[in-house]
C-alpha atoms as a PDB file:
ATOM      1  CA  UNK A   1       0.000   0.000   0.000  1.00  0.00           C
ATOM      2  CA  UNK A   2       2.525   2.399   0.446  1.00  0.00           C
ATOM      3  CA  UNK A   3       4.472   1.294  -2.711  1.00  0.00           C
ATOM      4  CA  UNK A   4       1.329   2.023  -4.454  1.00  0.00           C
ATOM      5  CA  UNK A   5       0.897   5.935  -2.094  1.00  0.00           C
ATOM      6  CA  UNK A   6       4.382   6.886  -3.190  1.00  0.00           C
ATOM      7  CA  UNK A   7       3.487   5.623  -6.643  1.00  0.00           C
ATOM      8  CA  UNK A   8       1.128   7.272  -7.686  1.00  0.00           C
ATOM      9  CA  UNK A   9       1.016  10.507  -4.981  1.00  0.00           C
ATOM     10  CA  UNK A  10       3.702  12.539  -7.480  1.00  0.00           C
ATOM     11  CA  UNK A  11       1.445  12.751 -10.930  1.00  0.00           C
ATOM     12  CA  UNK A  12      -0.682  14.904  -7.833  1.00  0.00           C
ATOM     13  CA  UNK A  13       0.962  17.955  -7.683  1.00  0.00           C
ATOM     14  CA  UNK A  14       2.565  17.830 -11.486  1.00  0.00           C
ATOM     15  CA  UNK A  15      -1.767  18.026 -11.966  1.00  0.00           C
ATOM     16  CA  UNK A  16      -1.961  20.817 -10.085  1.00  0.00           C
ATOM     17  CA  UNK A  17       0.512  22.886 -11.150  1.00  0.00           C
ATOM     18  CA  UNK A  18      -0.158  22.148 -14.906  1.00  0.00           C
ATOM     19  CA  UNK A  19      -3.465  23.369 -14.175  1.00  0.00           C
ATOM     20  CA  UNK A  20      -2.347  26.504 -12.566  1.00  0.00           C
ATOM     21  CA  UNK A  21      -1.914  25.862  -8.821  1.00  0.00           C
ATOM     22  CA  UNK A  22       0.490  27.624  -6.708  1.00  0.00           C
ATOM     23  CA  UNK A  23       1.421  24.830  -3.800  1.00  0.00           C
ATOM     24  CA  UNK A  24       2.937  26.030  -0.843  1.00  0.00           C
ATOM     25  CA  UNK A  25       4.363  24.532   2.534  1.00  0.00           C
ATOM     26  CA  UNK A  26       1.717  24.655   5.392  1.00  0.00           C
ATOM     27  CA  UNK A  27       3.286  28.247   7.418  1.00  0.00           C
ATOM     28  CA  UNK A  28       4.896  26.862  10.664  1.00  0.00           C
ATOM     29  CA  UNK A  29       2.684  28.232  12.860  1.00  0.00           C
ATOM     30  CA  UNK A  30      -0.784  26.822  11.529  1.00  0.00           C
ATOM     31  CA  UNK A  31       1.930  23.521  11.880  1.00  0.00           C
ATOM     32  CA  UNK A  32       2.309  23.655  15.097  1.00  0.00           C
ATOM     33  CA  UNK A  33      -1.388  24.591  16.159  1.00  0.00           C
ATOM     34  CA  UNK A  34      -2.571  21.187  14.260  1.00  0.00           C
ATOM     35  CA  UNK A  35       0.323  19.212  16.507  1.00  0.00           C
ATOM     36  CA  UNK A  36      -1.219  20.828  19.629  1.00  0.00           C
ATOM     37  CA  UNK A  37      -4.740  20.400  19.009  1.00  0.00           C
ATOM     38  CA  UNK A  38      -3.990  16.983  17.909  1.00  0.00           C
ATOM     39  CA  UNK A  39      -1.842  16.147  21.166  1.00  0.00           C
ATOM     40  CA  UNK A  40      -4.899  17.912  23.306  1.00  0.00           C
ATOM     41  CA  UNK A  41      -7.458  15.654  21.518  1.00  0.00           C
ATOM     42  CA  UNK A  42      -5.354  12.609  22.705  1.00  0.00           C
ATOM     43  CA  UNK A  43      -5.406  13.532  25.999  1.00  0.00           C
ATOM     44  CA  UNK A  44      -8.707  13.585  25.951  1.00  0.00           C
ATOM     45  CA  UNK A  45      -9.153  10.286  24.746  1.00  0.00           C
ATOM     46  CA  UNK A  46      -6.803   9.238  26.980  1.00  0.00           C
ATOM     47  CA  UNK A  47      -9.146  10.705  29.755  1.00  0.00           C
ATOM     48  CA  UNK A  48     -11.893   8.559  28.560  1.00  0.00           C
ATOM     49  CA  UNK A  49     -11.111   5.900  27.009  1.00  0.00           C
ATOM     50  CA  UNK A  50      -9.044   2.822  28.771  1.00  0.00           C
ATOM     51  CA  UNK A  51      -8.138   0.621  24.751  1.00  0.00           C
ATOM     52  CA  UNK A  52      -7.139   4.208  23.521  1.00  0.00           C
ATOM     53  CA  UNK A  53      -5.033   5.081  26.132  1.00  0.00           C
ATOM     54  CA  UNK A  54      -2.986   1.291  26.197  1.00  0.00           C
ATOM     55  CA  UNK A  55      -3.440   1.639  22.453  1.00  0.00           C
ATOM     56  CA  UNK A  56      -1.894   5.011  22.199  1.00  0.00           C
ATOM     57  CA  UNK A  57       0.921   4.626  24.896  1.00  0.00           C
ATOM     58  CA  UNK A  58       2.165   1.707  22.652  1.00  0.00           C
ATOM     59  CA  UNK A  59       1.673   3.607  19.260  1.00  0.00           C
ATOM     60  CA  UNK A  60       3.307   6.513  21.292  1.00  0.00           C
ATOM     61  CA  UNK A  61       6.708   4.790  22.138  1.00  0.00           C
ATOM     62  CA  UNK A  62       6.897   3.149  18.682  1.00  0.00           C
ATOM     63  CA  UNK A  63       6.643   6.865  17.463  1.00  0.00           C
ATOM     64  CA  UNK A  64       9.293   8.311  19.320  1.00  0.00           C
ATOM     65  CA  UNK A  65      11.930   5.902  18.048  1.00  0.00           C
ATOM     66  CA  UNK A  66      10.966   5.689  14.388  1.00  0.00           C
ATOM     67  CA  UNK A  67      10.879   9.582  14.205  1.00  0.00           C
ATOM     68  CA  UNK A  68      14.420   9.300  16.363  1.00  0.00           C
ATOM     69  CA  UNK A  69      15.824   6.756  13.652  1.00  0.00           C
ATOM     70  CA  UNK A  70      14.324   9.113  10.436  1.00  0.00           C
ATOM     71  CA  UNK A  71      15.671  12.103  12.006  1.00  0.00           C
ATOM     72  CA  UNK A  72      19.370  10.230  11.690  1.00  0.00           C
ATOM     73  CA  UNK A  73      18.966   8.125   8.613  1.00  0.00           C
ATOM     74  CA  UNK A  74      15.896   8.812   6.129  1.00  0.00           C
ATOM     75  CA  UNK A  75      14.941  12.780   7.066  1.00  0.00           C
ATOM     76  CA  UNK A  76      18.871  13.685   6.007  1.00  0.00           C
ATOM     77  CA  UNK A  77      18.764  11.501   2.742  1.00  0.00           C
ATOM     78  CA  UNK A  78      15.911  12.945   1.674  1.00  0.00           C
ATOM     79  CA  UNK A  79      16.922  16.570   2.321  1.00  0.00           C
ATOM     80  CA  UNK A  80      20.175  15.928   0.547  1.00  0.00           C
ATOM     81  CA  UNK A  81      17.995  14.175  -2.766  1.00  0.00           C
ATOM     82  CA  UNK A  82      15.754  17.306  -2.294  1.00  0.00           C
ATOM     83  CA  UNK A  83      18.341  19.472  -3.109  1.00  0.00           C
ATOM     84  CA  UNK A  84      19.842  17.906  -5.959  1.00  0.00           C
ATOM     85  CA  UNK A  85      19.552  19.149  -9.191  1.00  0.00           C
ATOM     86  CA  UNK A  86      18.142  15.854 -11.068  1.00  0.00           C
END
C-alpha cells in the first residue's frame, strides 16, 4: 500500500501545477497549532477511554523511536535528494 501511495502521490501535484496551482508549505505556525490540538485531543481520549489510552501509549513509544531513527537516517537523505539538481 505504500508502494502504491508513493506511486502514484507525485502525478498529484505535477496536476496541479499544470493546471495553474500555486502549492505552498503549510506556514509553521498553523503547523504547530494542528500538533497541539492533535496532542490535546489525545489527551482527551486518553481521559476517557481505557483501549485508547494502552493503544496510544504503545503507538506513542513506537513513534518516538521511528521519528528518532528518520531524524538520523531517512529525514537527512531525503533533504540531501531534495536538493539535488536531477
Amino acid at each position: 500500500m505504500q508502494a502504491r501511495y508513493d506511486a502514484v502521490n507525485p502525478g498529484a501535484p505535477k496536476q496541479l501545477v499544470g493546471a495553474g496551482t500555486k502549492l505552498r508549505p503549510f506556514p509553521a505556525d498553523m503547523m504547530n497549532a494542528c500538533f497541539k490540538a492533535a496532542m490535546e485531543l489525545y489527551e482527551e481520549l486518553n481521559a476517557k477511554n481505557e483501549s485508547w489510552r494502552k493503544i496510544y501509549a504503545d503507538f506513542s513509544r513506537f513513534r518516538a523511536d521511528q521519528n528518532l531513527w528518520f531524524r538520523f537516517t531517512e529525514a537527512t537523505f531525503d533533504r540531501f535528494m531534495q536538493a539535488q539538481k536531477l
